[in-house]
C-alpha atoms as a PDB file:
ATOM      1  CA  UNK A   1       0.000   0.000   0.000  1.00  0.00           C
ATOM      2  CA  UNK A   2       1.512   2.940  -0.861  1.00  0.00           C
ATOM      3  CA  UNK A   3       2.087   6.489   1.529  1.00  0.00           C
ATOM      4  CA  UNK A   4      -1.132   8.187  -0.195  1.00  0.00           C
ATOM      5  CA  UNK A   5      -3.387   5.213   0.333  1.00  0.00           C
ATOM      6  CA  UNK A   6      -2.649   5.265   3.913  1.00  0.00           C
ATOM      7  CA  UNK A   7      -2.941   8.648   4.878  1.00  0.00           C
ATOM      8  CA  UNK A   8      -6.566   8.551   2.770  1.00  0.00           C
ATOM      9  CA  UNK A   9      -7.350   5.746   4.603  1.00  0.00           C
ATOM     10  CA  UNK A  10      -6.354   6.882   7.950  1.00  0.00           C
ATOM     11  CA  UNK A  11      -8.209  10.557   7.034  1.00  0.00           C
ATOM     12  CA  UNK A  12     -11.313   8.224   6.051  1.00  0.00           C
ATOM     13  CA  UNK A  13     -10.881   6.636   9.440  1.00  0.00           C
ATOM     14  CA  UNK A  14     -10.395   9.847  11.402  1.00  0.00           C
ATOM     15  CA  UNK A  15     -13.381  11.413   9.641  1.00  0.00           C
ATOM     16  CA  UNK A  16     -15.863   8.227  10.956  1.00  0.00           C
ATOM     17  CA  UNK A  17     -14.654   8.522  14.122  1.00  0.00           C
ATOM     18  CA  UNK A  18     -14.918  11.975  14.868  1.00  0.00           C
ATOM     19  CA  UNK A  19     -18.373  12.623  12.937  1.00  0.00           C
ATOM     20  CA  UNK A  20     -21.309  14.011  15.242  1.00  0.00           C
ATOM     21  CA  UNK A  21     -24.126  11.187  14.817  1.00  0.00           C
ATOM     22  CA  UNK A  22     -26.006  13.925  12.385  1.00  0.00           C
ATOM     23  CA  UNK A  23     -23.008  13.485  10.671  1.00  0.00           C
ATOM     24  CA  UNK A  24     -22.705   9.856  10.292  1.00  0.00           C
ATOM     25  CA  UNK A  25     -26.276   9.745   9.099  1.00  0.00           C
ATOM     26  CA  UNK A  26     -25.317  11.296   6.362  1.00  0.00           C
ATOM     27  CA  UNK A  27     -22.196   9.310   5.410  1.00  0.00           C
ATOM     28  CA  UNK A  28     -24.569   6.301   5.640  1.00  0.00           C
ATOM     29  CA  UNK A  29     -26.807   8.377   3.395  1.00  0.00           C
ATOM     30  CA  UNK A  30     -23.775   9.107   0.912  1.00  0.00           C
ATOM     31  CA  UNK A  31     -22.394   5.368   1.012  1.00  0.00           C
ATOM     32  CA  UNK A  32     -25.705   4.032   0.400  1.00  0.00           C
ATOM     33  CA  UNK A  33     -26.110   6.099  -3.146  1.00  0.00           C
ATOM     34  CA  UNK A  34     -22.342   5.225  -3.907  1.00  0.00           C
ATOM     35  CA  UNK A  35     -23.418   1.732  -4.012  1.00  0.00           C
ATOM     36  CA  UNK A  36     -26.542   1.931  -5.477  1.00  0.00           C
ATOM     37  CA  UNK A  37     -24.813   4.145  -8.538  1.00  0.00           C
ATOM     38  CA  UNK A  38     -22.240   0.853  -8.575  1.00  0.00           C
ATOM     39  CA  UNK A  39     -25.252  -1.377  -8.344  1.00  0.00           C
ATOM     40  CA  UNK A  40     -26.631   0.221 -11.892  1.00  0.00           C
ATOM     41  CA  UNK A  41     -23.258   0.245 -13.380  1.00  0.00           C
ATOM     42  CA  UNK A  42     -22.964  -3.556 -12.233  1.00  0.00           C
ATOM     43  CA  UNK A  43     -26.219  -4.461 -14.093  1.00  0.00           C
ATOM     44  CA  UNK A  44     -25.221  -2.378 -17.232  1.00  0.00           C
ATOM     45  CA  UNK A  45     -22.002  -4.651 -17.009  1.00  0.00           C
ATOM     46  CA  UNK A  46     -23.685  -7.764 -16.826  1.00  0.00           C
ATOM     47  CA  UNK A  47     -21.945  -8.109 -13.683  1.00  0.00           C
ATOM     48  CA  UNK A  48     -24.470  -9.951 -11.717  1.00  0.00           C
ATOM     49  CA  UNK A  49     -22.039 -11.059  -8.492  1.00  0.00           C
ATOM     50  CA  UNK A  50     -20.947  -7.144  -8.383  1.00  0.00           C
ATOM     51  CA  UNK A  51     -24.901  -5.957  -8.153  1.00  0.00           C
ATOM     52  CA  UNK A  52     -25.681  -8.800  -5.932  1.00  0.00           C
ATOM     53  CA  UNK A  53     -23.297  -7.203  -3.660  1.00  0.00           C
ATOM     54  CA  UNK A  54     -23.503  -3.684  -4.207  1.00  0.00           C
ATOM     55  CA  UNK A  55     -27.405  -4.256  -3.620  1.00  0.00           C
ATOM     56  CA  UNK A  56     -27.030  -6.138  -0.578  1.00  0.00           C
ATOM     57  CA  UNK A  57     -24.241  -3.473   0.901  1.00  0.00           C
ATOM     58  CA  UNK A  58     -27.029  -0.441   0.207  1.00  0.00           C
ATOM     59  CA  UNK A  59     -29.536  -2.552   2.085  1.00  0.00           C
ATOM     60  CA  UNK A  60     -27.541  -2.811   5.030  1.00  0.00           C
ATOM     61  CA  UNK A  61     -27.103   0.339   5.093  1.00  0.00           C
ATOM     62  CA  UNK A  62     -30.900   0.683   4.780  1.00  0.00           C
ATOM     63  CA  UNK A  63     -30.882  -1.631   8.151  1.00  0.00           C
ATOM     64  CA  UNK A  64     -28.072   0.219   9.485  1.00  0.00           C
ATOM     65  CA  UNK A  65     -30.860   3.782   9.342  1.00  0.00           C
ATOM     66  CA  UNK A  66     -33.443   1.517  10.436  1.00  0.00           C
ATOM     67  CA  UNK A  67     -31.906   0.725  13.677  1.00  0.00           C
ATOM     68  CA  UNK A  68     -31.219   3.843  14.564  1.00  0.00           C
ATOM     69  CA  UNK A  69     -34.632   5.140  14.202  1.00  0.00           C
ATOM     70  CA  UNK A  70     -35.829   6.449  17.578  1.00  0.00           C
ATOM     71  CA  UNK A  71     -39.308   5.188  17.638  1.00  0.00           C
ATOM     72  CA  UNK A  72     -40.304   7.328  20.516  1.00  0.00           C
ATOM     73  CA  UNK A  73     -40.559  10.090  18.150  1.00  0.00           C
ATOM     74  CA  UNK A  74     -43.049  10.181  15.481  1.00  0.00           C
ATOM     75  CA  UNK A  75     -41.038  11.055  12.201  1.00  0.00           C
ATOM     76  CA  UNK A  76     -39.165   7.336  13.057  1.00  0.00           C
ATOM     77  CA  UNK A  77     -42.466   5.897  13.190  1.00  0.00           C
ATOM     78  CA  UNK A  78     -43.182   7.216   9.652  1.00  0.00           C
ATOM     79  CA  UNK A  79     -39.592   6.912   7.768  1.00  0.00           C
ATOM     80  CA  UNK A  80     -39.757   3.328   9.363  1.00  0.00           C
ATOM     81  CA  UNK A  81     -42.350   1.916   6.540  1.00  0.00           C
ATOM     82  CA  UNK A  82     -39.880   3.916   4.097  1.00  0.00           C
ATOM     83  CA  UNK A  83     -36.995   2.423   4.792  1.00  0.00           C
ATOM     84  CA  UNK A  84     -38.511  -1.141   4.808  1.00  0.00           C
ATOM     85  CA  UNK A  85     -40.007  -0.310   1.186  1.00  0.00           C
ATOM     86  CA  UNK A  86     -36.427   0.902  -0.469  1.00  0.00           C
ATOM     87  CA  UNK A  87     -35.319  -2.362   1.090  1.00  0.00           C
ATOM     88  CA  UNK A  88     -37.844  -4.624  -0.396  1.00  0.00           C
ATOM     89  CA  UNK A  89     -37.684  -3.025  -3.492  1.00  0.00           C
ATOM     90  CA  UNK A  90     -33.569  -3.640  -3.653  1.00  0.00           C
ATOM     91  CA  UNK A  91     -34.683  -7.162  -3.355  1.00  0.00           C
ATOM     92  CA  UNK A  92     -37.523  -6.983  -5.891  1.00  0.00           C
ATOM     93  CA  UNK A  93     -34.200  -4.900  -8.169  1.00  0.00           C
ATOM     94  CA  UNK A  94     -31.787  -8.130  -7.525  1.00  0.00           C
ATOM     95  CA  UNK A  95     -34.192 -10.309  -8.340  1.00  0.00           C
ATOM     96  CA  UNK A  96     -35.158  -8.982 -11.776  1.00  0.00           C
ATOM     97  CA  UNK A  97     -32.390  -7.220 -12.583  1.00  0.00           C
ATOM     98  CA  UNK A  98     -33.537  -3.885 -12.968  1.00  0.00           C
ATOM     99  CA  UNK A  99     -32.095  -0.555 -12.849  1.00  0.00           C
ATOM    100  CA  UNK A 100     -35.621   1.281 -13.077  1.00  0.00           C
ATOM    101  CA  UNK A 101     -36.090  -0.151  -9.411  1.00  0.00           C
ATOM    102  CA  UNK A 102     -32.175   0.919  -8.696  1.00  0.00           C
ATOM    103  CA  UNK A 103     -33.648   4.259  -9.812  1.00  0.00           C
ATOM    104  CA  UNK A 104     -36.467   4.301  -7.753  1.00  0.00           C
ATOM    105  CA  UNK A 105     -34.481   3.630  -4.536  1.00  0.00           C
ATOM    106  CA  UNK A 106     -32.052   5.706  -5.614  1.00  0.00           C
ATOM    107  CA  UNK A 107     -34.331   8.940  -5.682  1.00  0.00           C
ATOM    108  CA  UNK A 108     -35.310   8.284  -2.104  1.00  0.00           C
ATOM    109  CA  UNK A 109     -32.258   7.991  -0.757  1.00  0.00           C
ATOM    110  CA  UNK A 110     -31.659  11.443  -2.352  1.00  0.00           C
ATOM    111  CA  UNK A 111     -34.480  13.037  -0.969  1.00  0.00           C
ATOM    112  CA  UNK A 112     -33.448  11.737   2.456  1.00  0.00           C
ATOM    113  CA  UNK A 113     -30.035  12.436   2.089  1.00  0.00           C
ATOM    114  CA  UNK A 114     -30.604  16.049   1.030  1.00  0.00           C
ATOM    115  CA  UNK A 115     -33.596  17.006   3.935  1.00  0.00           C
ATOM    116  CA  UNK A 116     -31.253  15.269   6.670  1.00  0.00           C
ATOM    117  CA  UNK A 117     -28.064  18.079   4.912  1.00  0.00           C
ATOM    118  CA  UNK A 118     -30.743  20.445   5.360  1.00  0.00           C
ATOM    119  CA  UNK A 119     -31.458  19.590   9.421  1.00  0.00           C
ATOM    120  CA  UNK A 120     -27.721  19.684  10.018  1.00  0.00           C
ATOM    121  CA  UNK A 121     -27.231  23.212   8.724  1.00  0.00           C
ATOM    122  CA  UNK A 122     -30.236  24.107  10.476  1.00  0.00           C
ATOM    123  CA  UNK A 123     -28.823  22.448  13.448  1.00  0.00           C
ATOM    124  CA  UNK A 124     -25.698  24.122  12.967  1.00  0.00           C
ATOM    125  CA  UNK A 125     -26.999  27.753  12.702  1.00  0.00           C
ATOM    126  CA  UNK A 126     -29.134  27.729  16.042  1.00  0.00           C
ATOM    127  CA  UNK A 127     -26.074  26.497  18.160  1.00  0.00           C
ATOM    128  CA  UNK A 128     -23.374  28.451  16.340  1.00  0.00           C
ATOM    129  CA  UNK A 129     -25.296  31.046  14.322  1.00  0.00           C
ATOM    130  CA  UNK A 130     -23.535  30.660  11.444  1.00  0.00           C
ATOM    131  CA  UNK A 131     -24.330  29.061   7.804  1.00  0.00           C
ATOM    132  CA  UNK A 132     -23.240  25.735   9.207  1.00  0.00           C
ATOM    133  CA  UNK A 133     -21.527  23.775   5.834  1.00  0.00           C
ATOM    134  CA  UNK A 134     -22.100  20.518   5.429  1.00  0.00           C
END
């Protein structure tokens, strides 16, 4: 391995660790349309083993936002369903092979991803009072 690839990999490592939780929702966010976007790509490849796996990694992450879910609040209660639909529809995507479902999921995710930037810079400004980049 050379230098580079260790210091990026002890940055990536560093930047996991140190994350605020709001934070690390949002990597999970981020990794989960990484692999999705590789999940496509694997399908337009023909690459069934690579989507099999790339689909399977985004659901875990899917899991990985279920479990955090507070259910004593009643936005968890509501995402919960969510979450459990992008999650069967990855498996209905694996099973037939199709990107339009990849798509689908994908979308969510986004819309997720970009509301949950929107609560950390929102966050960010009332304790700070400043713009709060994320």
């Amino acid at each position: 391995m050379t230098v580079q690839a260790n210091a990026f990999n002890a940055y990536k490592q560093n930047s996991v660790t140190t994350a605020s939780p709001g934070e690390l929702t949002l990597m999970l966010y981020n990794g989960c349309l990484k692999f999705l976007n590789k999940a496509k790509q694997s399908i337009a490849d023909k690459n069934i083993e690579e989507r099999n796996n790339y689909i399977q990694r985004s659901q875990a992450i899917i899991g990985e936002l279920m479990s955090t879910l507070n259910m004593d609040i009643e936005i968890s209660k509501q995402m919960l369903p969510l979450y459990e639909y992008m999650s069967h529809r990855l498996t209905e995507a694996n099973i037939k092979n199709d990107p339009a479902i990849i798509v689908e999921v994908e979308g969510l995710v986004t819309e997720f991803r970009d509301t949950w930037k929107e609560v950390i810079k929102i966050t960010r400004q009332q304790q700070y009072g400043t713009a709060g980049q994320v």
